[in-house]
N, C-alpha and C. Protein backbone atom coordinates (compact mmCIF):
# COMPACT_ATOMS: atom_id res chain seq x y z
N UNK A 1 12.65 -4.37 20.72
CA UNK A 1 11.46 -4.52 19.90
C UNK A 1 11.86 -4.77 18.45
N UNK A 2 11.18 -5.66 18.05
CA UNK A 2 11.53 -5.82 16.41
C UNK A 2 9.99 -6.16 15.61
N UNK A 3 10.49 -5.12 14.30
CA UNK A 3 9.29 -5.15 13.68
C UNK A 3 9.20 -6.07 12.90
N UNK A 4 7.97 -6.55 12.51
CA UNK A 4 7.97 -7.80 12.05
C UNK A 4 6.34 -7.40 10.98
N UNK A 5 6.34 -7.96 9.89
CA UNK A 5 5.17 -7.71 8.47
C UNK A 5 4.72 -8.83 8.45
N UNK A 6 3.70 -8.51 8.62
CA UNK A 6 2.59 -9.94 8.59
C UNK A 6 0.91 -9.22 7.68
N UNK A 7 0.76 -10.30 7.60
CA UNK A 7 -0.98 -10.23 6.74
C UNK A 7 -2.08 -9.27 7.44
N UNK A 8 -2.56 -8.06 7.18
CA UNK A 8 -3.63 -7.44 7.40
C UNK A 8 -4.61 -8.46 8.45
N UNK A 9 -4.86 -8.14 9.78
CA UNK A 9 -5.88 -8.91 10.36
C UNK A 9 -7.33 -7.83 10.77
N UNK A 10 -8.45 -8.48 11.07
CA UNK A 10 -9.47 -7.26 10.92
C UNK A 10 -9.55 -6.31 12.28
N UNK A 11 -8.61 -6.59 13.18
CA UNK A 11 -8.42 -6.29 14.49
C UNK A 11 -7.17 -4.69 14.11
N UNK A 12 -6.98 -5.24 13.03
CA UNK A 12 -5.86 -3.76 12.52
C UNK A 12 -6.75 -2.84 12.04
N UNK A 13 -8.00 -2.67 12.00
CA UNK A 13 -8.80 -1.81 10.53
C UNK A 13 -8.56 -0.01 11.55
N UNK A 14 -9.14 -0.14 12.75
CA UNK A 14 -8.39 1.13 13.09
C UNK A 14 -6.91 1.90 13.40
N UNK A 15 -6.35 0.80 13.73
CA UNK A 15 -4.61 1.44 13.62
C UNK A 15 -4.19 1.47 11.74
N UNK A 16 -4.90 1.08 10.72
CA UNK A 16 -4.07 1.51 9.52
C UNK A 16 -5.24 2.45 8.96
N UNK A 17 -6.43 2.55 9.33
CA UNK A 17 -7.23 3.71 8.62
C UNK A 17 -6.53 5.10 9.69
N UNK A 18 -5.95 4.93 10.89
CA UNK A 18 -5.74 6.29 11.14
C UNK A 18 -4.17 6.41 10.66
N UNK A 19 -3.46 5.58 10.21
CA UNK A 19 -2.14 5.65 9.66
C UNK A 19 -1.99 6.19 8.45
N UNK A 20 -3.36 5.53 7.16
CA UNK A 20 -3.34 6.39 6.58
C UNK A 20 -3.86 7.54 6.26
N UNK A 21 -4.67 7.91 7.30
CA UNK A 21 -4.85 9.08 7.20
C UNK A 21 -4.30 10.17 7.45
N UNK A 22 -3.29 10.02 8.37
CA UNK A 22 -2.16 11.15 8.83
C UNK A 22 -0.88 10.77 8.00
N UNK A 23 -0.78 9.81 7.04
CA UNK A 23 -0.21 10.04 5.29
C UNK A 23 -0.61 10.68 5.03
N UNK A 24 -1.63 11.03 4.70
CA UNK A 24 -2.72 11.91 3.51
C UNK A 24 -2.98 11.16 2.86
N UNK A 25 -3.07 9.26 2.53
CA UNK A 25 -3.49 8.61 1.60
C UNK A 25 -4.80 8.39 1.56
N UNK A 26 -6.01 9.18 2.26
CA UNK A 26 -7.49 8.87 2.29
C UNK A 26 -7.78 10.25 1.58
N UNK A 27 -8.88 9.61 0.87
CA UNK A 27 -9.58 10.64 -0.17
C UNK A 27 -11.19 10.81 0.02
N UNK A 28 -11.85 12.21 0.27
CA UNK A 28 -12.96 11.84 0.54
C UNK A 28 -13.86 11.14 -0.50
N UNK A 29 -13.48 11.00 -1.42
CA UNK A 29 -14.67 9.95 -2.37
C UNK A 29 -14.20 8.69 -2.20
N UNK A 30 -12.96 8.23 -1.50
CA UNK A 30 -12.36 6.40 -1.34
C UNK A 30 -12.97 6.32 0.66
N UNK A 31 -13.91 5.38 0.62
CA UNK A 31 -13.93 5.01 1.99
C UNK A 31 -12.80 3.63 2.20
N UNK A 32 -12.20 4.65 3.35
CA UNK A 32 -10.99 3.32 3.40
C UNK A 32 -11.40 1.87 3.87
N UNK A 33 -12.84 2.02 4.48
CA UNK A 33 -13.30 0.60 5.19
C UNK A 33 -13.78 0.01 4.18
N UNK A 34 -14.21 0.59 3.40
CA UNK A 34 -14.57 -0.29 1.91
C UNK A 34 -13.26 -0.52 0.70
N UNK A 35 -12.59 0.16 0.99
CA UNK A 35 -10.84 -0.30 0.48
C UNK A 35 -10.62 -1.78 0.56
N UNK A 36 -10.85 -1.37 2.46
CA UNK A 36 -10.26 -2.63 2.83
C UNK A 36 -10.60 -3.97 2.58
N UNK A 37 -12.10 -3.72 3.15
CA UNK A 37 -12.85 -4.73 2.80
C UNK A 37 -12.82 -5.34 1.23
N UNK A 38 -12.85 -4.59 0.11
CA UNK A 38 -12.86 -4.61 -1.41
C UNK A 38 -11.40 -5.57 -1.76
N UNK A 39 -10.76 -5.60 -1.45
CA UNK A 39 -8.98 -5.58 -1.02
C UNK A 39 -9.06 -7.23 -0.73
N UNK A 40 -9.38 -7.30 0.52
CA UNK A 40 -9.56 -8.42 1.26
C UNK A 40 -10.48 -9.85 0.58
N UNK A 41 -11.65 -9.12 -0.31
CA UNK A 41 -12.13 -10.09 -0.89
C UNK A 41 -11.86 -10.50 -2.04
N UNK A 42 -10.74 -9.76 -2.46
CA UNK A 42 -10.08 -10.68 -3.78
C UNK A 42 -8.81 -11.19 -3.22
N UNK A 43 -7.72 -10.25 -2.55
CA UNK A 43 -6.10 -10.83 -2.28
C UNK A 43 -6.04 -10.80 -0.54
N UNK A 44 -6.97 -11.33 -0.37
CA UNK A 44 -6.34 -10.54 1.34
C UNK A 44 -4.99 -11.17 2.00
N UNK A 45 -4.61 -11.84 1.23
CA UNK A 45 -2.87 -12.08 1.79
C UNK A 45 -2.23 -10.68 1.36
N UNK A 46 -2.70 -10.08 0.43
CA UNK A 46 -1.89 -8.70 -0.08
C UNK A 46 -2.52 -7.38 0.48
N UNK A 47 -2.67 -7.66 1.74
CA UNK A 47 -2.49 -6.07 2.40
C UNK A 47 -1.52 -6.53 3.64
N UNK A 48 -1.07 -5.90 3.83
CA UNK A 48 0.40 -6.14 4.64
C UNK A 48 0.07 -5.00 5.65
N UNK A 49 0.55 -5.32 6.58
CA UNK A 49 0.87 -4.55 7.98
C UNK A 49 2.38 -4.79 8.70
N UNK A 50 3.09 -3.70 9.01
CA UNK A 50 4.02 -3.56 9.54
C UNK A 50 3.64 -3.40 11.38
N UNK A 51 4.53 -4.20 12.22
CA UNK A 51 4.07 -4.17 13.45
C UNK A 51 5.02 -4.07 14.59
N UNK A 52 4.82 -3.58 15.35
CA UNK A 52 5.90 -3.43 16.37
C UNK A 52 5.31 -3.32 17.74
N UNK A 53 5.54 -4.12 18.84
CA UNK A 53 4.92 -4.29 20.45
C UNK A 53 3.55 -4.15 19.81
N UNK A 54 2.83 -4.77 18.74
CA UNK A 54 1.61 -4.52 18.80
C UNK A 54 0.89 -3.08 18.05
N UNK A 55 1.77 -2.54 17.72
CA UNK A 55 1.34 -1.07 17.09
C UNK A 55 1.63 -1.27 15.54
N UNK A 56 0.57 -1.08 14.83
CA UNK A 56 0.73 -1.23 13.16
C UNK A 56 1.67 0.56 12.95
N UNK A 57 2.67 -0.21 12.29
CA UNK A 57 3.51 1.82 12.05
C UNK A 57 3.92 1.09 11.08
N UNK A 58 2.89 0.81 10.14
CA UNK A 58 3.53 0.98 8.53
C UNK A 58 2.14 -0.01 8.19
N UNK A 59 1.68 -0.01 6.40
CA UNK A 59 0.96 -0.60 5.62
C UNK A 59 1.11 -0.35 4.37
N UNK A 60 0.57 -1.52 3.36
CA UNK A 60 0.87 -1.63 2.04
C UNK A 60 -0.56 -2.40 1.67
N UNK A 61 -1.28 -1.86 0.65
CA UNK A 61 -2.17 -2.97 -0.02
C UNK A 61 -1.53 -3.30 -1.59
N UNK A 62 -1.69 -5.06 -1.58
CA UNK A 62 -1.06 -5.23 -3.25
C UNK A 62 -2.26 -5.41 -3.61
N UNK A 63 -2.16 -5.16 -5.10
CA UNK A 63 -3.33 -6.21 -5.62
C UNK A 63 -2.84 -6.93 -7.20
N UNK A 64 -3.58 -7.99 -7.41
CA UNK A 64 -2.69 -8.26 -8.80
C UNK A 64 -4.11 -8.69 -9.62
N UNK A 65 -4.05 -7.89 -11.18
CA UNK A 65 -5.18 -8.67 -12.10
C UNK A 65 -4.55 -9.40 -13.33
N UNK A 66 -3.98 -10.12 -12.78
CA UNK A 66 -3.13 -11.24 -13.59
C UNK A 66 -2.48 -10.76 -14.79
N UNK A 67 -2.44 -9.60 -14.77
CA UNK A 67 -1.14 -8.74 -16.11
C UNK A 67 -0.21 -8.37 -15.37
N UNK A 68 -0.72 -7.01 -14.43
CA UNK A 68 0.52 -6.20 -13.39
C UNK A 68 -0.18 -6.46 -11.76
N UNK A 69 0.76 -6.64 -11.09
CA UNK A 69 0.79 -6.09 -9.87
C UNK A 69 0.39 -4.55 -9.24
N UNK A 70 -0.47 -4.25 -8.41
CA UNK A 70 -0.02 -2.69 -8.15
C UNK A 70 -0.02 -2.53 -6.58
N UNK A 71 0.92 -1.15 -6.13
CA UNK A 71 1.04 -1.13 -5.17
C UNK A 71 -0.12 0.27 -4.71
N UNK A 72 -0.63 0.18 -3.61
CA UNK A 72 -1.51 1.26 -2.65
C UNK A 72 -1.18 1.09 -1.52
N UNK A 73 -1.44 2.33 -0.91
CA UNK A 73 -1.49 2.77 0.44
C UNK A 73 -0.17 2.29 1.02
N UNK A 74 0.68 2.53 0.49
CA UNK A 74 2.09 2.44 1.41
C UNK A 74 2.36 3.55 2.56
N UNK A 75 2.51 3.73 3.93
CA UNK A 75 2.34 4.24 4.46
C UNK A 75 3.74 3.73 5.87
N UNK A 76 4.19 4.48 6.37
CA UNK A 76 4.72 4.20 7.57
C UNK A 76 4.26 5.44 8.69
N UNK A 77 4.58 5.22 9.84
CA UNK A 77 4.45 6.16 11.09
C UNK A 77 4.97 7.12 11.02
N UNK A 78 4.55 8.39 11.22
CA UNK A 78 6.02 9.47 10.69
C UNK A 78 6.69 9.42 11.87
N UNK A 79 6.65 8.95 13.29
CA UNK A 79 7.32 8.52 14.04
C UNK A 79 8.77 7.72 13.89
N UNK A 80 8.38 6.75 12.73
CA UNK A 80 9.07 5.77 12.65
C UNK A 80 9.61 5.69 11.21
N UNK A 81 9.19 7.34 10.21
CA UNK A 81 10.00 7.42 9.41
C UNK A 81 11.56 7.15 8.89
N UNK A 82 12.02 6.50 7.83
CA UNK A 82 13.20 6.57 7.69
C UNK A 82 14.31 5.04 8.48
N UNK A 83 13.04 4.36 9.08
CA UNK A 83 14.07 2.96 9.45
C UNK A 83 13.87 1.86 8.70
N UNK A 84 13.40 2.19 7.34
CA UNK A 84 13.00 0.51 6.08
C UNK A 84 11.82 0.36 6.58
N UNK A 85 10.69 0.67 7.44
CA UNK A 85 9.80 0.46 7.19
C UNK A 85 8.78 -0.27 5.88
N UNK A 86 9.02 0.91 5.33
CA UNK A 86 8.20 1.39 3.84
C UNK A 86 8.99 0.53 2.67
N UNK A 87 10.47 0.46 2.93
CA UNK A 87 10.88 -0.62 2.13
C UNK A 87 10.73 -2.12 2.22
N UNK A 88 10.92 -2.85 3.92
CA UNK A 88 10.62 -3.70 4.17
C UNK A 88 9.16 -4.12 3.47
N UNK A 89 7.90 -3.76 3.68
CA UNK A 89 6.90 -3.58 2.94
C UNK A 89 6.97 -3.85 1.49
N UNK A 90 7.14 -2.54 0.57
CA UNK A 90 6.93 -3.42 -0.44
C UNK A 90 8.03 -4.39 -0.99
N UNK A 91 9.03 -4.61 -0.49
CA UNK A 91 10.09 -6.12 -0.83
C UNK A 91 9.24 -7.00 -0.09
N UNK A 92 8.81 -7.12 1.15
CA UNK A 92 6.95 -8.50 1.06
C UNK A 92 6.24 -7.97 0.30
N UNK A 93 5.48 -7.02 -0.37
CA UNK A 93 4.73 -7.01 -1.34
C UNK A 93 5.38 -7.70 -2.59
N UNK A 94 6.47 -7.18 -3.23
CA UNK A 94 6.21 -7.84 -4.19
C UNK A 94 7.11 -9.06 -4.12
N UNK A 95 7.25 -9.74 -2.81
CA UNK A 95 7.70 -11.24 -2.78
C UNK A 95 6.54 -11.89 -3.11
N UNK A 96 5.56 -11.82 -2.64
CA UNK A 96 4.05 -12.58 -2.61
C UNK A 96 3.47 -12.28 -3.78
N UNK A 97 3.91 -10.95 -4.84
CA UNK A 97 3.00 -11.05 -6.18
C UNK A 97 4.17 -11.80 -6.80
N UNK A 98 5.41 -11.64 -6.57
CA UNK A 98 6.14 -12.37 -7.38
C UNK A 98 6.13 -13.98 -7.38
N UNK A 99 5.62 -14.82 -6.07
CA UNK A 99 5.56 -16.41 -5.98
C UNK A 99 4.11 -16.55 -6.13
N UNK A 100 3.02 -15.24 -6.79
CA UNK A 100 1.89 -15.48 -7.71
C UNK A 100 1.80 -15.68 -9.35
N UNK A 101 3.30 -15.20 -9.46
CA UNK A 101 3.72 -15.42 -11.07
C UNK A 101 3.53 -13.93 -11.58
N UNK A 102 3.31 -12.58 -10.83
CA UNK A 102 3.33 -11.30 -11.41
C UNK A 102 4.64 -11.00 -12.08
N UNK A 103 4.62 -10.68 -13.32
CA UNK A 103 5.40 -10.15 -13.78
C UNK A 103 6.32 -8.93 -13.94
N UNK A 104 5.19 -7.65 -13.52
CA UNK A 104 5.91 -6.68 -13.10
C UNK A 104 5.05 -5.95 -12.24
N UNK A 105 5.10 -4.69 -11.42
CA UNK A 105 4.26 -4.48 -10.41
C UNK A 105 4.43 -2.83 -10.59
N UNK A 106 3.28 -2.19 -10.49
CA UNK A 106 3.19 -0.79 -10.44
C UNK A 106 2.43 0.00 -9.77
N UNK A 107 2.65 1.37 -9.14
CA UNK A 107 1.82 2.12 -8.54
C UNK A 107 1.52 3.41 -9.22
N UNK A 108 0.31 4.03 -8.81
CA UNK A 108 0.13 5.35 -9.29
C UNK A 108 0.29 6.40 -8.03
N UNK A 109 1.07 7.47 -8.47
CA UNK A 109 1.24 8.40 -7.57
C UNK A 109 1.22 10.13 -8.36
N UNK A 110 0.48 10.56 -6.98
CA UNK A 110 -0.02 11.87 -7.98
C UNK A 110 1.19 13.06 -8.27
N UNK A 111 0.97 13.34 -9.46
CA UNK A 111 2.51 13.93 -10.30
C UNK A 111 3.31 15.35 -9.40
N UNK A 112 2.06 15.81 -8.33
CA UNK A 112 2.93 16.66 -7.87
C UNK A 112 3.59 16.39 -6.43
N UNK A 113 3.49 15.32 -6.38
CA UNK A 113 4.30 14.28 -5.06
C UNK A 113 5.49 13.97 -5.39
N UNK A 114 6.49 14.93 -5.44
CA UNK A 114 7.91 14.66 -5.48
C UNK A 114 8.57 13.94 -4.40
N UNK A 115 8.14 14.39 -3.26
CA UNK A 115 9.03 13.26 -2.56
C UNK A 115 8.72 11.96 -2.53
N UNK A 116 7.23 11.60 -2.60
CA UNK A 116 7.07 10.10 -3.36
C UNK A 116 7.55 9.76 -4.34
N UNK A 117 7.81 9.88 -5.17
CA UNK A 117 8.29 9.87 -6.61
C UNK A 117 9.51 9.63 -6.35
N UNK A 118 10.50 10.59 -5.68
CA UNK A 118 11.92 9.96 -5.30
C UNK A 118 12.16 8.84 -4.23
N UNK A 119 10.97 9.05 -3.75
CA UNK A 119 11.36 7.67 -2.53
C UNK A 119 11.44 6.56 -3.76
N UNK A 120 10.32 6.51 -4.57
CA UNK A 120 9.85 5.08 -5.36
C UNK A 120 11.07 4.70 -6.38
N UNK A 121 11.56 6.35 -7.14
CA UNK A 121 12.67 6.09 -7.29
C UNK A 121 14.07 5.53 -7.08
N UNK A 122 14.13 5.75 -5.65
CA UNK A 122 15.62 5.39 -4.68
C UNK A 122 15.03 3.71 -4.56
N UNK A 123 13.82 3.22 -4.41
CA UNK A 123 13.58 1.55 -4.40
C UNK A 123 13.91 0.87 -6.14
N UNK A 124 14.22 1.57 -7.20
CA UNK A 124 14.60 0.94 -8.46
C UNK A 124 13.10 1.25 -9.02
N UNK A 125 12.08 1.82 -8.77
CA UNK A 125 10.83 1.88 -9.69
C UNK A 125 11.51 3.22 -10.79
N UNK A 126 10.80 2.87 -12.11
CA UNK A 126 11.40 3.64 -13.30
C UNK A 126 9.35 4.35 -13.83
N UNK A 127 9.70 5.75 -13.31
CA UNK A 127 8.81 6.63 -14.26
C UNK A 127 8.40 6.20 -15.26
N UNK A 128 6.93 5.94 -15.86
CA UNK A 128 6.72 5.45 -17.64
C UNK A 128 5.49 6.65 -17.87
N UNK A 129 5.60 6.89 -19.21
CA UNK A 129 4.81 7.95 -19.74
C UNK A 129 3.42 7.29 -20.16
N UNK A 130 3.03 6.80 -18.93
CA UNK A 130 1.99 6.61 -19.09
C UNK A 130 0.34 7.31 -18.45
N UNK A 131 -0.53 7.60 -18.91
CA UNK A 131 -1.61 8.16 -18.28
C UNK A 131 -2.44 7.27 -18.11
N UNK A 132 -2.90 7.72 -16.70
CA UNK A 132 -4.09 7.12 -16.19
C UNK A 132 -5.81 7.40 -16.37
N UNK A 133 -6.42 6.91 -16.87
CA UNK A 133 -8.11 7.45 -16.75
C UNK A 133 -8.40 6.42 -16.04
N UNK A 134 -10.03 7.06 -15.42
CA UNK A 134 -10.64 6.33 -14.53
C UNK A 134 -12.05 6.27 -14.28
N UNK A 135 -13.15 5.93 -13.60
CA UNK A 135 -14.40 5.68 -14.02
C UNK A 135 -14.90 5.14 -13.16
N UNK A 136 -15.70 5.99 -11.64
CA UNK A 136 -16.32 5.49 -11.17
C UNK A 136 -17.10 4.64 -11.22
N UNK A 137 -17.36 3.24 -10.66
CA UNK A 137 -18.72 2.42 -11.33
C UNK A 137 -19.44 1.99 -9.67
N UNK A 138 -18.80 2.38 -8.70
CA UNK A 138 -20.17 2.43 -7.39
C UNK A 138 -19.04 3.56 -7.16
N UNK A 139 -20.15 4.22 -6.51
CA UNK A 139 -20.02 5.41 -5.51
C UNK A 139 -20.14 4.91 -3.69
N UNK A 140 -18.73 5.66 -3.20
CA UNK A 140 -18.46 5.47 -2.02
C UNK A 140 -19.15 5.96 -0.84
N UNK A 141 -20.12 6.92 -1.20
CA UNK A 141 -20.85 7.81 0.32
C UNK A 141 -21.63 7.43 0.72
């Protein structure tokens, strides 16, 4: 079997909403079907699915607003933890923001997620002291 990353299709929406949910990357105020959908109608070449015999065990959404790139919902199988999954992923993520002309590409991850933080680390991403605010403008429920 060989895994192979290809483009988000809508036939995936239940194998990566339950993928990321047993990440922990779903939040009850983010509906992930409206993620997706939201996602899809600006970049939908930039949600990525990792696949194997047919089973999605890994995902990435990019998105780019023509300054930075950013990365969401990176996720692999914890099954299938630890074989490049999650790297394979975003090296196609940011191949495709990079032959969009993105210049640099970033994610937010929450500060007490150390082992994210070192994974993102061990891929060459560099910590910036930067803070995030934010501002609901539709509500998800």
């Amino acid at each position: 079997m060989t895994v192979s990353i290809r483009t988000y299709e809508p036939a995936d929406e239940t194998q990566v909403i339950a993928l990321w949910q047993d990440a922990g990357l779903t939040r009850p105020w983010n509906d992930p079907h409206k993620d997706i959908a939201r996602a899809r109608a600006v970049w939908p070449d930039l949600l990525l699915v990792a696949e194997d015999d047919q089973e999605v065990i890994g995902s990435v959404m990019a998105g780019y607003d023509g300054h930075r790139g950013w990365l969401y919902y990176l996720a692999a199988a914890r099954h299938r933890r630890g074989e490049g999954i999650g790297r394979g992923l975003v090296a196609e993520a940011e191949a495709r923001l990079e032959a969009l002309g993105c210049p640099k590409v970033m994610l937010m991850v929450r500060a007490e997620n150390h082992a994210v933080l070192d994974y993102y680390d061990a891929l060459g991403y560099h910590r910036e002291g930067t803070l995030i605010a934010g501002r609901r403008l539709i509500p998800d429920d």
